[in-house]
C-alpha atoms as a PDB file:
ATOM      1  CA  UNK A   1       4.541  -7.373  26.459  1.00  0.00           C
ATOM      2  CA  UNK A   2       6.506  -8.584  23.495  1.00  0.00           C
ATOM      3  CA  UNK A   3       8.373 -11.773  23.992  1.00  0.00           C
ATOM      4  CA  UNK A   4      12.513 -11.510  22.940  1.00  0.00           C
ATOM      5  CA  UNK A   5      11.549 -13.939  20.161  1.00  0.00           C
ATOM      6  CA  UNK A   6       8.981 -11.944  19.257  1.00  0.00           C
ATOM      7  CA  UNK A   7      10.528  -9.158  18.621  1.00  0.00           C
ATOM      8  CA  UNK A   8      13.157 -10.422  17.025  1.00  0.00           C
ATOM      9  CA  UNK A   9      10.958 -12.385  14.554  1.00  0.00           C
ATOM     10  CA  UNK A  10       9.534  -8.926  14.044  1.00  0.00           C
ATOM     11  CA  UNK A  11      13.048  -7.535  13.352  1.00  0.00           C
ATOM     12  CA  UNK A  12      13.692 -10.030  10.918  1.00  0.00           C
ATOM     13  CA  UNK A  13      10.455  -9.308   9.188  1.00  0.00           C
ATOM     14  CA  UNK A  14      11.186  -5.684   9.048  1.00  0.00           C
ATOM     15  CA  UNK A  15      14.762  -6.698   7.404  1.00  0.00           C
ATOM     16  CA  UNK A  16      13.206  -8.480   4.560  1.00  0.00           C
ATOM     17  CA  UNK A  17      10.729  -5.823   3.920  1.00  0.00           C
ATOM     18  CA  UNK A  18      12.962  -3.333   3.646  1.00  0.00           C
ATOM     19  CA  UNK A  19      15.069  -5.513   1.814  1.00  0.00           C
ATOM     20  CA  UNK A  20      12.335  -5.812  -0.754  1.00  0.00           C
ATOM     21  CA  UNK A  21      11.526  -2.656  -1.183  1.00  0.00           C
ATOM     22  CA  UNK A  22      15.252  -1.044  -1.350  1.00  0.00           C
ATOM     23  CA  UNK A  23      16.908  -4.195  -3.375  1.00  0.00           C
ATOM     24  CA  UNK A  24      14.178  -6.238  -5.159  1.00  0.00           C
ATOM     25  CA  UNK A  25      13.360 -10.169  -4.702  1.00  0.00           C
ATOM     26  CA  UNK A  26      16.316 -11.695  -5.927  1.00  0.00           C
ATOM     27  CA  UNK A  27      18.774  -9.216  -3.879  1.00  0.00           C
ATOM     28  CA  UNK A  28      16.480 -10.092  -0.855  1.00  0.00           C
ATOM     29  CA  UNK A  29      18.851 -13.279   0.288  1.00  0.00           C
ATOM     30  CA  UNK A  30      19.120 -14.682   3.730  1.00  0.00           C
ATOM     31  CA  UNK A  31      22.640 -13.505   4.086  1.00  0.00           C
ATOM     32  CA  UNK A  32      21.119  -9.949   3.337  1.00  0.00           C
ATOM     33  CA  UNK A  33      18.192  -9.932   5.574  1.00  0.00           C
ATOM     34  CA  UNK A  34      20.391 -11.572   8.672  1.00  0.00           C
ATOM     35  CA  UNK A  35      22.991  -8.938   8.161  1.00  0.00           C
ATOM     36  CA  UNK A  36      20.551  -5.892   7.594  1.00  0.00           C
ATOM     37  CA  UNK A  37      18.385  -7.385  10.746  1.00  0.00           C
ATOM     38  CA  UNK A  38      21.517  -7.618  12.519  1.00  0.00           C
ATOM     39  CA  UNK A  39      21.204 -11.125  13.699  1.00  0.00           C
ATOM     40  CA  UNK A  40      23.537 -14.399  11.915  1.00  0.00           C
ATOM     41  CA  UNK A  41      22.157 -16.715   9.248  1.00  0.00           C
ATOM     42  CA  UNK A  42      21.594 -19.213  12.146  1.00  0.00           C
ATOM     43  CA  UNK A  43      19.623 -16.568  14.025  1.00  0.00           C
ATOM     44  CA  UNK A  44      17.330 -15.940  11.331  1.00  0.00           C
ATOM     45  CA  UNK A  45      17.154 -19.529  10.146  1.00  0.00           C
ATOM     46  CA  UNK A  46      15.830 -20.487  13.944  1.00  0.00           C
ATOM     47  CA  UNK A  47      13.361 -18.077  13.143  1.00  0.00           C
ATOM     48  CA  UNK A  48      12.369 -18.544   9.180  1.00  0.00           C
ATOM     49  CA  UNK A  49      13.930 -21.747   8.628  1.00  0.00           C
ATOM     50  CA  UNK A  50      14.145 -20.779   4.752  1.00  0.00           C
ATOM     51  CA  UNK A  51      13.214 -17.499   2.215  1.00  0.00           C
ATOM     52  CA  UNK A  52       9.589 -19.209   1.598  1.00  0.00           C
ATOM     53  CA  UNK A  53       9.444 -18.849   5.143  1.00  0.00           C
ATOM     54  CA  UNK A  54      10.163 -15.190   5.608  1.00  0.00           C
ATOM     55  CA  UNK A  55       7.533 -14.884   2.579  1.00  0.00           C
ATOM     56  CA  UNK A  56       4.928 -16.216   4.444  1.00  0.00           C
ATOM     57  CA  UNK A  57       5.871 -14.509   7.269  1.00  0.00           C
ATOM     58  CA  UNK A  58       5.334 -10.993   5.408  1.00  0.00           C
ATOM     59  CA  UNK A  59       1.848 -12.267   3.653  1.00  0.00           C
ATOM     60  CA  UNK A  60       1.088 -12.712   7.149  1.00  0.00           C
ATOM     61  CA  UNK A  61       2.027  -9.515   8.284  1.00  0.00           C
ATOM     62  CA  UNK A  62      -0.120  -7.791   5.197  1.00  0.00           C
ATOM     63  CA  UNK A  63      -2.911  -9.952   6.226  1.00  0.00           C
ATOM     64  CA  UNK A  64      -2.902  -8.623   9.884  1.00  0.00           C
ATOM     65  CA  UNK A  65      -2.486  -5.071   9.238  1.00  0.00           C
ATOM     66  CA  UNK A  66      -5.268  -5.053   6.248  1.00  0.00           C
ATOM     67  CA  UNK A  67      -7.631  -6.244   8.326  1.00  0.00           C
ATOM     68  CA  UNK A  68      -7.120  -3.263  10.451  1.00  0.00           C
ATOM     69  CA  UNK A  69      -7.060  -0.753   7.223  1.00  0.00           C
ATOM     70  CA  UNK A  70     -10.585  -2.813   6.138  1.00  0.00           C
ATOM     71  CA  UNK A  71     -11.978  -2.355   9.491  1.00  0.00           C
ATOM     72  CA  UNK A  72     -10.717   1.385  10.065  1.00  0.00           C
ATOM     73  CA  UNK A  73     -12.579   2.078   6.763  1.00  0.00           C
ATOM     74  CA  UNK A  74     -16.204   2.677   8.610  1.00  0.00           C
ATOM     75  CA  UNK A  75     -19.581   1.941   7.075  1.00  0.00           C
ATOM     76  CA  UNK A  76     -20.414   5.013   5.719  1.00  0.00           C
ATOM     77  CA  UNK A  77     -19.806   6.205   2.558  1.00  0.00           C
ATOM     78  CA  UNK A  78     -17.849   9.350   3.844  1.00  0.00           C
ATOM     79  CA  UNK A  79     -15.921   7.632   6.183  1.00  0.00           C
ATOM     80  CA  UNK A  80     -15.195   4.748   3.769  1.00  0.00           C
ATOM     81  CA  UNK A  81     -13.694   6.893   1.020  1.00  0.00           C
ATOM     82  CA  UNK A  82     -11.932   9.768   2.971  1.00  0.00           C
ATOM     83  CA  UNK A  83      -9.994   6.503   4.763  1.00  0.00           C
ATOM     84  CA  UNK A  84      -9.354   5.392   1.340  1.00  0.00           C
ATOM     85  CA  UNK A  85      -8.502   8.521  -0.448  1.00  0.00           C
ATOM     86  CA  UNK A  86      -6.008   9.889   2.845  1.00  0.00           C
ATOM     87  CA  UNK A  87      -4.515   6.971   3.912  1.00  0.00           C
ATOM     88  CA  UNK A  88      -3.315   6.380   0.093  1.00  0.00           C
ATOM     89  CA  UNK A  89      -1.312   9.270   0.373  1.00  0.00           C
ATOM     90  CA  UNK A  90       0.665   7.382   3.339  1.00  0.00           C
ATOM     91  CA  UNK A  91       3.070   5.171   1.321  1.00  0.00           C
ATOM     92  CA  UNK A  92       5.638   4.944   4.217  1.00  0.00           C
ATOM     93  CA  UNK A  93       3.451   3.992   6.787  1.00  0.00           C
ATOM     94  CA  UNK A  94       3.818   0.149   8.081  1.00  0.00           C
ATOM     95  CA  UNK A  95       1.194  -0.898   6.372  1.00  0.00           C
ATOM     96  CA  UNK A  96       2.174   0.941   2.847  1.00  0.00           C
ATOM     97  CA  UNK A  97       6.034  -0.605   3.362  1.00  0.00           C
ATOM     98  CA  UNK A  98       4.604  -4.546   4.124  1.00  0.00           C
ATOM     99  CA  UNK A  99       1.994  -3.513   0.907  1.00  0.00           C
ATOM    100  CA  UNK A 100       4.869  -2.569  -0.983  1.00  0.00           C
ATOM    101  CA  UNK A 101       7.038  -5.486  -0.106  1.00  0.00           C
ATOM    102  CA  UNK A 102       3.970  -7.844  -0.835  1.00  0.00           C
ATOM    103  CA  UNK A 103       3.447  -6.397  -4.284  1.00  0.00           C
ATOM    104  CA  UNK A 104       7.674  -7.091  -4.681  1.00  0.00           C
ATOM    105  CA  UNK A 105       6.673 -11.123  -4.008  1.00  0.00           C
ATOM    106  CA  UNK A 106       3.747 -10.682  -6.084  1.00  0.00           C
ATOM    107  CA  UNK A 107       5.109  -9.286  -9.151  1.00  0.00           C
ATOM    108  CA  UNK A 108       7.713 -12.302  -8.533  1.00  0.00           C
ATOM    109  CA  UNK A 109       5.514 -14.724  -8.592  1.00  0.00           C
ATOM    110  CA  UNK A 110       4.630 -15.931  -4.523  1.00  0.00           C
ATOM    111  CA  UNK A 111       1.276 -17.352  -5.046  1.00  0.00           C
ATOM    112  CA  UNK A 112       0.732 -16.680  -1.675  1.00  0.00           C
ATOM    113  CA  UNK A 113       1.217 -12.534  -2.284  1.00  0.00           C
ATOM    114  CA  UNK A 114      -1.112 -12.327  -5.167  1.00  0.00           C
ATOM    115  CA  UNK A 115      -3.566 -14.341  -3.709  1.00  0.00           C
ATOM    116  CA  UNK A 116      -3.363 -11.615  -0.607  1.00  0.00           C
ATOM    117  CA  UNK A 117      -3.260  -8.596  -2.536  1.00  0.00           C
ATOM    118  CA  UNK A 118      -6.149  -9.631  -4.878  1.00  0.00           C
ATOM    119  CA  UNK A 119      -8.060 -10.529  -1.459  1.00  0.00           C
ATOM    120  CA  UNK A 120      -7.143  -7.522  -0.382  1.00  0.00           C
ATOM    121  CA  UNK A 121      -8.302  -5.311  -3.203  1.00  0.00           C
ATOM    122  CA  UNK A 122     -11.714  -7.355  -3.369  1.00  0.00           C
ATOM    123  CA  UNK A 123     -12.070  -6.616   0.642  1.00  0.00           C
ATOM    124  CA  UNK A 124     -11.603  -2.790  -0.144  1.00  0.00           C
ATOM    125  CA  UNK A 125     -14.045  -3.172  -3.213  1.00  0.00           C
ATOM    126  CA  UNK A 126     -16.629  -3.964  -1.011  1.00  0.00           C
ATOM    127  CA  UNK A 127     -16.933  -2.176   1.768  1.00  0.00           C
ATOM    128  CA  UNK A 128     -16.456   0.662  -0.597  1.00  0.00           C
ATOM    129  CA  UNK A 129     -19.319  -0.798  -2.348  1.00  0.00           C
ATOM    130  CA  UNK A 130     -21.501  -1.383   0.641  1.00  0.00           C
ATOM    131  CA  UNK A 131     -20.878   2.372   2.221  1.00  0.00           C
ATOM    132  CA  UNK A 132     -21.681   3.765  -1.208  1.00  0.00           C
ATOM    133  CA  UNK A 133     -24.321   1.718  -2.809  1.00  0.00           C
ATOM    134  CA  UNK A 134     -22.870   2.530  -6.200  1.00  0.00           C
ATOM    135  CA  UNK A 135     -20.458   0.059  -8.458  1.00  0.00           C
ATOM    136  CA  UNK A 136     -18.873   3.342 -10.543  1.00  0.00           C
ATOM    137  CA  UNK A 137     -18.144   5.162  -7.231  1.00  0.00           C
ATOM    138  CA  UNK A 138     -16.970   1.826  -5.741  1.00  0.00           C
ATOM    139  CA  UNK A 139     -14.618   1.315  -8.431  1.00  0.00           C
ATOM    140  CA  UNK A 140     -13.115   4.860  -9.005  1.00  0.00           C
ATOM    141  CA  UNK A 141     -12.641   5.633  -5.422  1.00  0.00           C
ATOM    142  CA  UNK A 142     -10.374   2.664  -5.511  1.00  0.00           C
ATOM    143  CA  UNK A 143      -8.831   3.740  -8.634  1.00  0.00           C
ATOM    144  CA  UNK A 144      -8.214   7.427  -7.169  1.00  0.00           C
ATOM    145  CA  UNK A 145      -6.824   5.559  -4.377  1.00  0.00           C
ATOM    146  CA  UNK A 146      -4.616   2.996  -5.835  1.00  0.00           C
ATOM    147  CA  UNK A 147      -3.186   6.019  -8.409  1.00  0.00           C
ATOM    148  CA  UNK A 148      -2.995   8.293  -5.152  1.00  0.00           C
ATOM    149  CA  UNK A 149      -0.664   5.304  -3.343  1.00  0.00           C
ATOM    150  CA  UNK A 150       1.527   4.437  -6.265  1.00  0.00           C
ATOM    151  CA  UNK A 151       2.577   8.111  -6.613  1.00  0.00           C
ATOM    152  CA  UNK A 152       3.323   8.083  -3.047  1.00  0.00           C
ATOM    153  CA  UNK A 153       5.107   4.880  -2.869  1.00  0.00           C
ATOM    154  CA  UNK A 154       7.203   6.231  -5.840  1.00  0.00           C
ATOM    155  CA  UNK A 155       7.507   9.163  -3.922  1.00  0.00           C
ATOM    156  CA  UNK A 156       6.702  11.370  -6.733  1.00  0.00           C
ATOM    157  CA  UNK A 157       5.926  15.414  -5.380  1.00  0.00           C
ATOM    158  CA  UNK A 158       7.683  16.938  -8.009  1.00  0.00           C
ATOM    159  CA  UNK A 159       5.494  19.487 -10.551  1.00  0.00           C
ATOM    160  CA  UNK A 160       4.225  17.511 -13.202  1.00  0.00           C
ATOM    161  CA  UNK A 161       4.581  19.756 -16.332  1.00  0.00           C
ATOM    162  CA  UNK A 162       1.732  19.977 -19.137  1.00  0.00           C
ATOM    163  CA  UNK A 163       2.610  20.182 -22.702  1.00  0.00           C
ATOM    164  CA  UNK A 164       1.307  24.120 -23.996  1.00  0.00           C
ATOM    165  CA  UNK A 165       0.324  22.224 -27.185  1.00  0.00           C
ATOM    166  CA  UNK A 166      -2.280  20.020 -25.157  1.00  0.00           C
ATOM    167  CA  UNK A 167      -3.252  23.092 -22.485  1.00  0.00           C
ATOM    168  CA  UNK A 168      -6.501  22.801 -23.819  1.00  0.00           C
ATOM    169  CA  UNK A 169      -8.510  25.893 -24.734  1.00  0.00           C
ATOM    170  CA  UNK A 170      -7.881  28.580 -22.156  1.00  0.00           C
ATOM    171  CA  UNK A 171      -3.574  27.831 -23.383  1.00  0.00           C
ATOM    172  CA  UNK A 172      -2.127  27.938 -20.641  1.00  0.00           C
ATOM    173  CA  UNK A 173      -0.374  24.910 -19.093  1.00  0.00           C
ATOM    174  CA  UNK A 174      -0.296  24.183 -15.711  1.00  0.00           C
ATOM    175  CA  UNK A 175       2.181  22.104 -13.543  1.00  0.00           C
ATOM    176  CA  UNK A 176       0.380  20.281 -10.435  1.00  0.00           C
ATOM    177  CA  UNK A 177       2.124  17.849  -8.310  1.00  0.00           C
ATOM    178  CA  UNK A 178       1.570  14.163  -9.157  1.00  0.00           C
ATOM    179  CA  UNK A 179       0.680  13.551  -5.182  1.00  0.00           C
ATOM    180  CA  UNK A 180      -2.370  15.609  -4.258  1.00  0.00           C
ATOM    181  CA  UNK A 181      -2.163  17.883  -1.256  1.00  0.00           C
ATOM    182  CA  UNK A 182      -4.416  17.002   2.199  1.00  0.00           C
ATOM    183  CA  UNK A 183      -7.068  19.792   0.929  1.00  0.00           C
ATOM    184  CA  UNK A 184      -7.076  17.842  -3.186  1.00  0.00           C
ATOM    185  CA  UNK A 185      -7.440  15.012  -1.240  1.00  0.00           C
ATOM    186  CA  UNK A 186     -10.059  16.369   0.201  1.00  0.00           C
ATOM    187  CA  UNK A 187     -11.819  17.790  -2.838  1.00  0.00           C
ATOM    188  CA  UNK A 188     -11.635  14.397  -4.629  1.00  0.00           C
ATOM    189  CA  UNK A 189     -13.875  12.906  -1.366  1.00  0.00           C
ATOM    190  CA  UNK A 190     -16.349  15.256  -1.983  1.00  0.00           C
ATOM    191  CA  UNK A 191     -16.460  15.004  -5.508  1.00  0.00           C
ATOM    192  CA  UNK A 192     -16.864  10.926  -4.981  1.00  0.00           C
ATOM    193  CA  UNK A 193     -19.540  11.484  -2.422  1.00  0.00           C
ATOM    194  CA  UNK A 194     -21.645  14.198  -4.585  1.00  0.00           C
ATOM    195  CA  UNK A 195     -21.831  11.584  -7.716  1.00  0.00           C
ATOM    196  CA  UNK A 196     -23.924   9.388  -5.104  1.00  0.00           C
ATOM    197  CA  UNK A 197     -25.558  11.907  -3.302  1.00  0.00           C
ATOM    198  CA  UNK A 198     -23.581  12.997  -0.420  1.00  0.00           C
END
């Protein structure tokens, strides 16, 4: 059972995540997290006794909850890129809002963030590498992922329109969404697993 200060440690957290993600760094202040949290700046200051604080706090958080994405990933190469591929696609899950918040920090500056995200990234790397035995399928399944992610994190579902000019030989242009469907998804799995074998 979750303590009261606990949970509102956690509700504090949440606050400056979301304050991240909808305002940026700089509009992420202590008077703003206390008053989206709902608590008063003496409330969250018993709690994160300054913004470094609530930071670390978040790193934290990222660190927890990718060492449950590392460990859902499996040990076998199907299993380690379909978790990669479709959980991409799931920018506004917890873990894809605390990611998102992280990278906010990072592209700040917090030490602490890019140190965690690069960790992060290596961690994916190499299961991915270990499942699949192969560097090039390593690397682009993280590549598919990471372009699958940002998309979704930008929330981007709209059509993306090709140029006729650059339609290529058949001339006609086609407009896909920049988010791939569950059953693209799919098809870029199997075409990662059938360049090693699968």
């Amino acid at each position: 059972m979750t303590s009261p200060r606990s949970s509102a440690r956690e509700r504090i957290l949440d606050a400056y995540q979301a304050c991240l993600n909808d305002l940026g760094e700089r509009a992420a202040t202590l008077d703003a997290v206390a008053a989206a949290a709902g608590v008063s700046k003496g409330g969250l200051i018993y709690h994160f006794a300054s913004k470094e604080a609530l930071a670390a706090g978040l790193v934290e958080r990222l660190e927890r909850l990718g060492r449950d994405d590392v460990e859902a990933m499996g040990s076998t190469a199907e299993s380690a890129v379909g978790h990669f591929i479709r959980s991409a696609a799931h920018a506004q899950s917890p873990f894809g809002l605390t990611a998102q918040a992280v990278q906010t920090l990072a592209r700040s500056g917090h030490v602490g963030a890019v140190r965690t995200m690069h960790a992060l990234e290596q961690e994916w790397y190499d299961v991915l590498l270990r499942a699949t035995g192969d560097r090039v399928v390593a690397r682009m399944a993280q590549l598919v992922g990471d372009g699958i992610y940002y998309n979704a994190a930008l929330a981007v579902t709209e059509p993306v329109a090709v140029d006729p000019d650059e339609a290529g030989e058949a001339g006609e242009a086609e407009a896909h969404p920049a988010l791939p469907s569950p059953a693209e998804q799919e098809d870029l799995v199997r075409a990662l697993l059938r360049m090693i074998g699968d």
